[in-house]
Protein backbone atom coordinates (compact mmCIF):
# COMPACT_ATOMS: atom_id res chain seq x y z
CA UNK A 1 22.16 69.02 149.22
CA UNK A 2 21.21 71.37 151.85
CA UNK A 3 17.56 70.80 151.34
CA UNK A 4 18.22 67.08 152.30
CA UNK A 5 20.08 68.27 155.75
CA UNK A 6 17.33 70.48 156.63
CA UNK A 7 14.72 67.67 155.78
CA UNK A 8 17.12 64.83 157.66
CA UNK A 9 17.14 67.40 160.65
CA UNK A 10 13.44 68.21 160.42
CA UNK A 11 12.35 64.53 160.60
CA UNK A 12 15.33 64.34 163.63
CA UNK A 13 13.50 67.32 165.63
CA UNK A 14 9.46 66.25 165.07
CA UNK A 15 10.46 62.39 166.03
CA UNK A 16 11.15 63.83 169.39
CA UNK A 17 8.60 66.34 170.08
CA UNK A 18 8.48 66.61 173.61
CA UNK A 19 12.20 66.87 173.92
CA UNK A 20 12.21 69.48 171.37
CA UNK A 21 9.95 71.37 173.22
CA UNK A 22 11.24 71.04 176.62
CA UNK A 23 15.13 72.22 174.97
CA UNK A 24 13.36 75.21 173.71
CA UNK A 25 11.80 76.47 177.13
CA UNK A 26 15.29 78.75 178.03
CA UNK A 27 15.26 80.13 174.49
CA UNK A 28 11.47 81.07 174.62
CA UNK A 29 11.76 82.33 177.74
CA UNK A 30 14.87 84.49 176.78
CA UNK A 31 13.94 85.59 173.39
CA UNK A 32 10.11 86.51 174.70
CA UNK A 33 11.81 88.60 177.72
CA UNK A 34 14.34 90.53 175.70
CA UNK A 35 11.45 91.72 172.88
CA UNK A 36 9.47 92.68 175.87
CA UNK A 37 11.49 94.30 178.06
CA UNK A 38 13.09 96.47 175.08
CA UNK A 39 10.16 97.28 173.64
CA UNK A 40 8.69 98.32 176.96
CA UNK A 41 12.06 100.47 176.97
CA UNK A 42 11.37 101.89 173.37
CA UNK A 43 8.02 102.66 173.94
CA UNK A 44 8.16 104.10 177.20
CA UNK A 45 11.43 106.15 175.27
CA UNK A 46 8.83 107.13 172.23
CA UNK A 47 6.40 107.83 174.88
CA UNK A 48 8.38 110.57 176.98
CA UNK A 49 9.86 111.82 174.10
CA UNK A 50 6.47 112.74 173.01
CA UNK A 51 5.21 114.64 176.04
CA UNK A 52 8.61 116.16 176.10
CA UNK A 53 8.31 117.11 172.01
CA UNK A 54 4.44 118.36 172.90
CA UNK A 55 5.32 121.07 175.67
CA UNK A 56 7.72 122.26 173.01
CA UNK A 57 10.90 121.73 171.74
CA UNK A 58 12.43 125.31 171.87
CA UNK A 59 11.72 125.85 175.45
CA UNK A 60 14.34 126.45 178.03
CA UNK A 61 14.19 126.27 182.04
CA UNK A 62 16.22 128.98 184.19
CA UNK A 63 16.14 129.02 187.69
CA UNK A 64 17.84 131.72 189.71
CA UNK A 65 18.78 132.65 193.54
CA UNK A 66 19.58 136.07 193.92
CA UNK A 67 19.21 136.98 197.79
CA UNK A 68 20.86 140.43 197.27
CA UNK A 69 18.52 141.63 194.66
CA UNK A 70 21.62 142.32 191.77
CA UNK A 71 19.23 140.80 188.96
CA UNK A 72 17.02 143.19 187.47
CA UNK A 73 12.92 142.54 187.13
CA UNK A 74 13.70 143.10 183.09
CA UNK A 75 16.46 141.15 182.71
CA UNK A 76 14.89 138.93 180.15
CA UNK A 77 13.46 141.98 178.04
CA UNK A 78 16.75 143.59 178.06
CA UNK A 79 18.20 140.83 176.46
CA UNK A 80 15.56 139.37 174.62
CA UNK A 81 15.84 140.54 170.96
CA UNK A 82 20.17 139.63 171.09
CA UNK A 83 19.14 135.85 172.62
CA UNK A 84 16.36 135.18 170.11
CA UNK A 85 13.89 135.00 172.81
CA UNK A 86 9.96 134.37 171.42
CA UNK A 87 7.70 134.18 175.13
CA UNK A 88 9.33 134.45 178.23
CA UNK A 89 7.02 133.95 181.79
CA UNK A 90 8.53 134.13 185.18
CA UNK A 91 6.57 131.64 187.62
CA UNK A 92 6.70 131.15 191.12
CA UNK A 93 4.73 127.89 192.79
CA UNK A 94 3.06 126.97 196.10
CA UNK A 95 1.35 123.88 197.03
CA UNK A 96 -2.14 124.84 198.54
CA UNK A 97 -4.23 121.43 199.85
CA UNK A 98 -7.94 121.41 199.20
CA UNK A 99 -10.46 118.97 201.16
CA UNK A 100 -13.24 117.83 199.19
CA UNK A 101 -15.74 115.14 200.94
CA UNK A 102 -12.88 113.94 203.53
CA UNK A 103 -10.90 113.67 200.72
CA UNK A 104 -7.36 115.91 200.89
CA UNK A 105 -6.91 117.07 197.24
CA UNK A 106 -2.60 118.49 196.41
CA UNK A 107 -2.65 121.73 193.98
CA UNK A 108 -0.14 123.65 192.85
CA UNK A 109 -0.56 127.33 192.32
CA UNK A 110 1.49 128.85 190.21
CA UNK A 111 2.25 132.69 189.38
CA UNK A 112 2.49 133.62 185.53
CA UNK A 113 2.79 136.08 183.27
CA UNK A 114 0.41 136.08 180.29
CA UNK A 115 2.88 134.63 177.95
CA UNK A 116 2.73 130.96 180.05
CA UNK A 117 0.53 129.27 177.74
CA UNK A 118 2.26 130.01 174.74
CA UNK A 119 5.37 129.33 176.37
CA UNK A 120 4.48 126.05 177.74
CA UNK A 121 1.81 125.15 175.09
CA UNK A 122 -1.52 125.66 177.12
CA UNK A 123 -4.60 124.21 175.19
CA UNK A 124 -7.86 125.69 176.42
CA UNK A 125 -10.99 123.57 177.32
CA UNK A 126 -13.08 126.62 177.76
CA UNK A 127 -12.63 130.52 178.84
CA UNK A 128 -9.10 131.96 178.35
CA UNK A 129 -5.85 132.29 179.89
CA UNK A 130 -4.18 135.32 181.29
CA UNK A 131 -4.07 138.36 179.71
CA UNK A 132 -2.06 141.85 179.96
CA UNK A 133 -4.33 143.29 182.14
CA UNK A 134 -5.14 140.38 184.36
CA UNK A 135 -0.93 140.51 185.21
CA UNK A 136 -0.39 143.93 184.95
CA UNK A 137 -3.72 145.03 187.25
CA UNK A 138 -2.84 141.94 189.58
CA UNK A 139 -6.43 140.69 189.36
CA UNK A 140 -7.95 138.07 191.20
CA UNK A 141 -8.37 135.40 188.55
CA UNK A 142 -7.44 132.12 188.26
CA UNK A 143 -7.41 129.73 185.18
CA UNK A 144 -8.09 126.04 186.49
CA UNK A 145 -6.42 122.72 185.72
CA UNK A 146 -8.47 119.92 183.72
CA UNK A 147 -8.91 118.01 186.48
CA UNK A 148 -10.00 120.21 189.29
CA UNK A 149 -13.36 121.43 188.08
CA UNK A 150 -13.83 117.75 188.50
CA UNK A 151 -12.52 117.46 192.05
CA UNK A 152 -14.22 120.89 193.06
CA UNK A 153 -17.42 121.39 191.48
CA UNK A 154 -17.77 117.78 190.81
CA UNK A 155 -17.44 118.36 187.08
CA UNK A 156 -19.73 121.24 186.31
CA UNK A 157 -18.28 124.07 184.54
CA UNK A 158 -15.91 126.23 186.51
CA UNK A 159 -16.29 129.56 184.55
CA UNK A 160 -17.25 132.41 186.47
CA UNK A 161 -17.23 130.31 189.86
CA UNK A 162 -15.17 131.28 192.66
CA UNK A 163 -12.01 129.53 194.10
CA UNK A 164 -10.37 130.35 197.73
CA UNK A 165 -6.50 130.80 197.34
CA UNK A 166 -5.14 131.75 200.62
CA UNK A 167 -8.13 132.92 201.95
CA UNK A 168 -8.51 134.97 199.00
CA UNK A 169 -11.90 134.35 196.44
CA UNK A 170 -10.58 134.10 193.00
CA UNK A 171 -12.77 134.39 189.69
CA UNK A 172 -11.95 131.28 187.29
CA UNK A 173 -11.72 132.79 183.72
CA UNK A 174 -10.27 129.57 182.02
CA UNK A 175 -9.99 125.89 182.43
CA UNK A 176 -6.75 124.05 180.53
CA UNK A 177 -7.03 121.18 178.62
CA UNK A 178 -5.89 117.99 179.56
CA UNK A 179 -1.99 117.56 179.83
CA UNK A 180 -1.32 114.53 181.95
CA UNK A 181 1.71 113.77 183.95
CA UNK A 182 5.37 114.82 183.90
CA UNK A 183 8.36 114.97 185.53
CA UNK A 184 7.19 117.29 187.84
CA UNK A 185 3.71 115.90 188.80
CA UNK A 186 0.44 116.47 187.71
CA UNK A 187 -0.01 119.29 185.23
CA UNK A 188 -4.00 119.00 185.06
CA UNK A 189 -4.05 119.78 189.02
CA UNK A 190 -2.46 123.35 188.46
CA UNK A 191 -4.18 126.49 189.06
CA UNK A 192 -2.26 129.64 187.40
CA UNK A 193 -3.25 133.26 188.79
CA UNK A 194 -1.29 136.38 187.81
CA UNK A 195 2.34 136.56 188.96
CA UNK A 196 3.14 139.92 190.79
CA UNK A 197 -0.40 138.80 193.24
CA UNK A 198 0.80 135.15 193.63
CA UNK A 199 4.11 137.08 195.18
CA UNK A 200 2.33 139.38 196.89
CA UNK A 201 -0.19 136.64 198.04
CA UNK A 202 2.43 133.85 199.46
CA UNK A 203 4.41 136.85 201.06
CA UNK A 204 7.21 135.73 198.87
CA UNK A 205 10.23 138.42 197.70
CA UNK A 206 11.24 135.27 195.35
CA UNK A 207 15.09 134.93 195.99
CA UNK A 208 14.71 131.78 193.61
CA UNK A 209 13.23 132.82 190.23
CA UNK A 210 11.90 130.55 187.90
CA UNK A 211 11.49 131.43 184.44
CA UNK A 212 10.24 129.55 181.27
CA UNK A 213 11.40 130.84 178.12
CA UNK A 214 11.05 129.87 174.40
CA UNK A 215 13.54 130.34 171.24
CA UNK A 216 12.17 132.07 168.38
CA UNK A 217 12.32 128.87 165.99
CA UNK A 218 14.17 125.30 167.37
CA UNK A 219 17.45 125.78 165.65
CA UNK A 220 18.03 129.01 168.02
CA UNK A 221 17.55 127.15 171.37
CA UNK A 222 21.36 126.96 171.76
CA UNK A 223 22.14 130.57 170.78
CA UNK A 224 19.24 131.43 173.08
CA UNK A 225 20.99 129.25 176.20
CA UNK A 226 24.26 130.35 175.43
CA UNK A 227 23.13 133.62 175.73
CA UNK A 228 21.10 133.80 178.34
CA UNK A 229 23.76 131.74 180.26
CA UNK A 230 26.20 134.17 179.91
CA UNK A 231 24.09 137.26 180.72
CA UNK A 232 23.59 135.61 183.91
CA UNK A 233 27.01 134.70 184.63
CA UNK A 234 28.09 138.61 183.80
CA UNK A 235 25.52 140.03 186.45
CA UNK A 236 25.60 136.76 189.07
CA UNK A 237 28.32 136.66 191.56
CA UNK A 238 28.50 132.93 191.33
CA UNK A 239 27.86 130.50 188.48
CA UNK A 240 25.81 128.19 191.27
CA UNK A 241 23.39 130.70 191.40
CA UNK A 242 21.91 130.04 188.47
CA UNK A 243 20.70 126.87 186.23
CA UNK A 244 19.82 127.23 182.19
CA UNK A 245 18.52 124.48 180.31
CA UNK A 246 16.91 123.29 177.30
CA UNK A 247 14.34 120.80 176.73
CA UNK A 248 16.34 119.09 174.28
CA UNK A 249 19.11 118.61 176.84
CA UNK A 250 16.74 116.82 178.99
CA UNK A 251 15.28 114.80 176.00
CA UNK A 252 19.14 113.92 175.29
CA UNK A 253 19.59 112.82 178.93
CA UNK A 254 16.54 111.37 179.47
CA UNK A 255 17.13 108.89 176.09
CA UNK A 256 20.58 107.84 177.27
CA UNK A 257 19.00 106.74 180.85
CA UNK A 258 16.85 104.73 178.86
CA UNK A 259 18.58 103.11 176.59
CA UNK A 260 21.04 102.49 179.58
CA UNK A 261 17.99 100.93 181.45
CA UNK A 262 16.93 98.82 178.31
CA UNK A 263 20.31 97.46 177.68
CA UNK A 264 20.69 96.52 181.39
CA UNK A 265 17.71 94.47 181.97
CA UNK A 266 17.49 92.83 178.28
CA UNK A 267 20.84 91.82 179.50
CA UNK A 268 19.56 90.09 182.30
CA UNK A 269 16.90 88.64 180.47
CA UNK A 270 19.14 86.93 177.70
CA UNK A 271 20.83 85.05 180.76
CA UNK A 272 18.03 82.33 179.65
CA UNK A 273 19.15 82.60 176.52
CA UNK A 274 22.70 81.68 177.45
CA UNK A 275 21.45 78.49 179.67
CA UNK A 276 18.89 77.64 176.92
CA UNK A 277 21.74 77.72 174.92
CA UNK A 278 23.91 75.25 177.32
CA UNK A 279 20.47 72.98 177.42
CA UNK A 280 20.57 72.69 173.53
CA UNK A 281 24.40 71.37 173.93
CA UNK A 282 23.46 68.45 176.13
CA UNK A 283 20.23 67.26 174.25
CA UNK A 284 22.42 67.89 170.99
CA UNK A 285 25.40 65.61 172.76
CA UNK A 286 22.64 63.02 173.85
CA UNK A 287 21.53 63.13 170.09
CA UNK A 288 24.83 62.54 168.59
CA UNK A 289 25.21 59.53 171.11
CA UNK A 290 21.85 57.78 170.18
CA UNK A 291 22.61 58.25 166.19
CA UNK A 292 25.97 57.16 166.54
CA UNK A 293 25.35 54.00 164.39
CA UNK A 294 23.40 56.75 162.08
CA UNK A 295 26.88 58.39 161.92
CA UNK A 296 28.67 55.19 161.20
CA UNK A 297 26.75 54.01 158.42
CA UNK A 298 26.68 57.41 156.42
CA UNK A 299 30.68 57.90 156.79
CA UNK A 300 30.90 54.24 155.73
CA UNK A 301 28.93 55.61 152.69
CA UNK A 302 30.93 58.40 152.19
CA UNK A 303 29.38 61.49 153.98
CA UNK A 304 32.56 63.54 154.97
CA UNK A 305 33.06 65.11 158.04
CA UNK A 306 31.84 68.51 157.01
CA UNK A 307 28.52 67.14 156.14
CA UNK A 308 27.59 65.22 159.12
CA UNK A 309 28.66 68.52 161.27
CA UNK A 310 26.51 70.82 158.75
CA UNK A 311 23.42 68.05 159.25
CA UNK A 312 24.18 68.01 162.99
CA UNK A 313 24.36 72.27 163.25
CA UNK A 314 21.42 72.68 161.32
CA UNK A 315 19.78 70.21 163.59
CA UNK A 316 20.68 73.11 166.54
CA UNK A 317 19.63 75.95 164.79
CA UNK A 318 15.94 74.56 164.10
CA UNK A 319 15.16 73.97 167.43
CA UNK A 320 16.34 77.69 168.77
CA UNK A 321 14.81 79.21 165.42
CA UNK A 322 11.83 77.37 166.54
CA UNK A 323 12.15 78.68 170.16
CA UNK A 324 13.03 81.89 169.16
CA UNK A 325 9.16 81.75 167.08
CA UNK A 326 7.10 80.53 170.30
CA UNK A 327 9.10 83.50 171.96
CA UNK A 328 8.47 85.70 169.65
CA UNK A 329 4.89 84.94 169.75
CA UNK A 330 4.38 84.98 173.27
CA UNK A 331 5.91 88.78 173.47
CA UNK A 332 2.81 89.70 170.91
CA UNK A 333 0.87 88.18 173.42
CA UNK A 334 2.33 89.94 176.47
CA UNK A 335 2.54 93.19 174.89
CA UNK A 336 -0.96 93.20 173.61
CA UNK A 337 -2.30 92.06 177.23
CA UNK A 338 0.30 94.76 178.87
CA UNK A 339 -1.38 97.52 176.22
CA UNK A 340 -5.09 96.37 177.48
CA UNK A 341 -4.38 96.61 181.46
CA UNK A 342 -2.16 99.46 181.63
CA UNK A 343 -3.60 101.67 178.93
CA UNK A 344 0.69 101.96 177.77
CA UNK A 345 1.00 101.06 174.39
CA UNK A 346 3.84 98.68 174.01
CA UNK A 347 4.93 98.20 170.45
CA UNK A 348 7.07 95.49 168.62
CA UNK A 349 9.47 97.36 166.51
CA UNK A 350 10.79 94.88 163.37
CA UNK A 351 14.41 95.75 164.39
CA UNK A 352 13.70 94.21 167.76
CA UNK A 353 12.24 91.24 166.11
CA UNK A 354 14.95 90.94 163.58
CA UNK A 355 17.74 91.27 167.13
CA UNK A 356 15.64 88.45 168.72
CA UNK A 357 15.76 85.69 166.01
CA UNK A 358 19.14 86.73 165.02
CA UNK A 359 20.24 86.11 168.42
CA UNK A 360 18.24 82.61 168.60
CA UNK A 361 20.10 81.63 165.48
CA UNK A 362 23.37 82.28 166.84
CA UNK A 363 22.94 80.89 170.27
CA UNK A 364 21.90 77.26 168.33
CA UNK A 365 25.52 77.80 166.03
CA UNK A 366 27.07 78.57 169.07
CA UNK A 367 26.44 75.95 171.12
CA UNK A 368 25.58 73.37 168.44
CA UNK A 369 29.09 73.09 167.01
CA UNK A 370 30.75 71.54 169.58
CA UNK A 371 28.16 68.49 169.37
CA UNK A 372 28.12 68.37 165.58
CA UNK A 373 31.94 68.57 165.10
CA UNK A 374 32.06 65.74 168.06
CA UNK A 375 29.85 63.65 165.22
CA UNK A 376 31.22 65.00 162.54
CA UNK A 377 35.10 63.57 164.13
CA UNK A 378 33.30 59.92 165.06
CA UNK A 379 35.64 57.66 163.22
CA UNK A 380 33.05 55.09 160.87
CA UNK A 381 34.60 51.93 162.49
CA UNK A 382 34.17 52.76 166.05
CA UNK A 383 30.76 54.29 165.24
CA UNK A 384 29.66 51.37 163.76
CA UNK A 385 30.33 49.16 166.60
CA UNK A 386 28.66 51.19 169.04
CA UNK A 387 26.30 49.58 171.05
């Protein structure tokens, strides 16, 4: 029986091609937009949470301002083995500006200890990083970004050339690998030099502190925080003078702004889906109205009322199943040309497909019932003698 509705239905929807197509536009355009935009969202998600993941789960930021000097230097080795600390570096950052052929070229030089690449999960492309020595002798090295051997020696090898900090000639010992961007600009335009000469070099007594820090394994990064937190508040005189947090917290943060973005504009988007929706209604009422005799004759027959209002709904649900398809279809499309210019991978998850042509099936029950129970209430005498 249901076979023969879908095949009545079928033959109702190809008869009328054009109109098919034309009621389908809102639904293709809805369904296409909300795949896209959430799995822009989801990828872009999957994306940061992977550049987050790679710097290291386990590692916590701690910023401090301490103008009257109650902190001690050791702080973080005097608590260290009770907070589960791995690595700890202290850093402290200055922009210096380079000009290269006319060109003005942002750096940021940044003061370590000789724990920072462990800490913050430093690959090398060639030489080393920091060691002892270099921060305890205050030597004038420098380990490069991956990027500016290519803006200042126009991509010959930097080891054992000299770069001018300050005024100052530096040796470069180490370039970094490649790291790419992040919240806090360009990691592969950073040059790190020991930490007691980059204070002693920017004239700085470093009231505000910076320190990276690790956890000995990932399940300790809240015993590590919590500890480290309190420490703080115990020697601070104010709780505002100091900020501790964890990588995971801003992976937990970041997510929920995310998915709050996704939901909000995949919202928007199924607005077409809603008037795509309405436009199904009035072809479906327009339909009902040309097959009226149709109607008449199969009641006369015997069809009852739930039949011609099953025939009439599954009618609806063909054409915004069929939308939903083209949609569907044209978000491959869009995501695969949106992978190809931007160099973003934007993937289709099967949950978001699955959402999608769920949706487009209930938006053609939705508003198909109200047309199919209007035929399905058509008394046979009164159908039959319409005109």
């Amino acid at each position: 029986m249901f076979n023969e509705y879908f095949a009545i239905a079928w033959r109702s929807v190809t008869a009328h091609k054009i109109r098919a197509l034309l009621t389908t536009l809102g639904v293709v355009i809805g369904v296409s937009s909300v795949i896209l935009l959430l799995s822009l969202g989801n990828s872009a998600k999957a994306e940061a949470e992977k550049q987050i993941r790679s710097i290291g789960s386990n590692l916590i930021y701690v910023t401090v301002t301490d103008p009257i000097g109650v902190l001690p230097s050791i702080w973080l080795d005097e608590i260290k083995d009770a907070a589960r600390i791995a690595y700890y570096s202290e850093m402290v950052q200055r922009p210096v500006v380079y000009n290269v052929n006319g060109n003005d070229i942002d750096v940021t030089v940044s003061g370590v200890n000789a724990d920072f690449d462990t800490v913050s999960s430093l690959t090398m492309e060639s030489g080393r990083f920091l060691n002892d020595l270099d921060t305890r002798m205050g030597l004038p090295v420098a380990v490069v970004g991956f990027k500016i051997a290519d803006a200042l020696y126009a991509g010959d090898d930097p080891i054992g050339k000299t770069i001018v900090i300050n005024g100052v000639p530096f040796e470069i010992i180490g370039e970094v690998g490649e790291r790419g961007q992040s919240f806090s600009g360009d990691n592969d335009m950073q040059i790190y030099i020991p930490y007691d000469f980059a204070l002693n070099l920017f004239s700085s007594r470093a009231i505000m502190r910076s320190y990276y820090l690790t956890s000995i394994t990932e399940a300790d990064v809240n015993t590590t925080l919590t500890k480290v937190s309190a420490y703080l508040e115990e020697t601070l005189p104010s709780t505002s003078l100091y900020r501790a947090f964890s990588q995971s917290q801003i992976l937990g943060i970041m997510d929920t702004l995310m998915s709050l973005l996704t939901s909000l504009l995949a919202g928007i988007a199924s607005i077409s889906l809603i008037v795509g929706g309405i436009g199904i209604m009035n072809i479906m009422l327009v339909t009902v109205r040309e097959r009226t005799r149709e109607i008449g004759i199969r009641k006369a027959l015997g069809a009852k009322r739930s039949q011609i209002l099953l025939q009439f709904l599954i009618e609806a649900v063909i054409i915004t199943l069929l939308g939903g398809l083209i949609g569907l279809g044209i978000a491959f499309a869009g995501a695969w040309l949106i992978s190809q210019v931007s160099g973003f991978t934007v993937t289709i998850g099967p949950e978001t497909v699955l959402l999608a042509l769920l949706f487009s099936i209930t938006i053609g029950l939705i508003f198909g019932i109200y047309p199919a129970n209007k035929a399905g209430k058509l008394e046979p005498v009164e159908a039959l003698r319409y005109e």
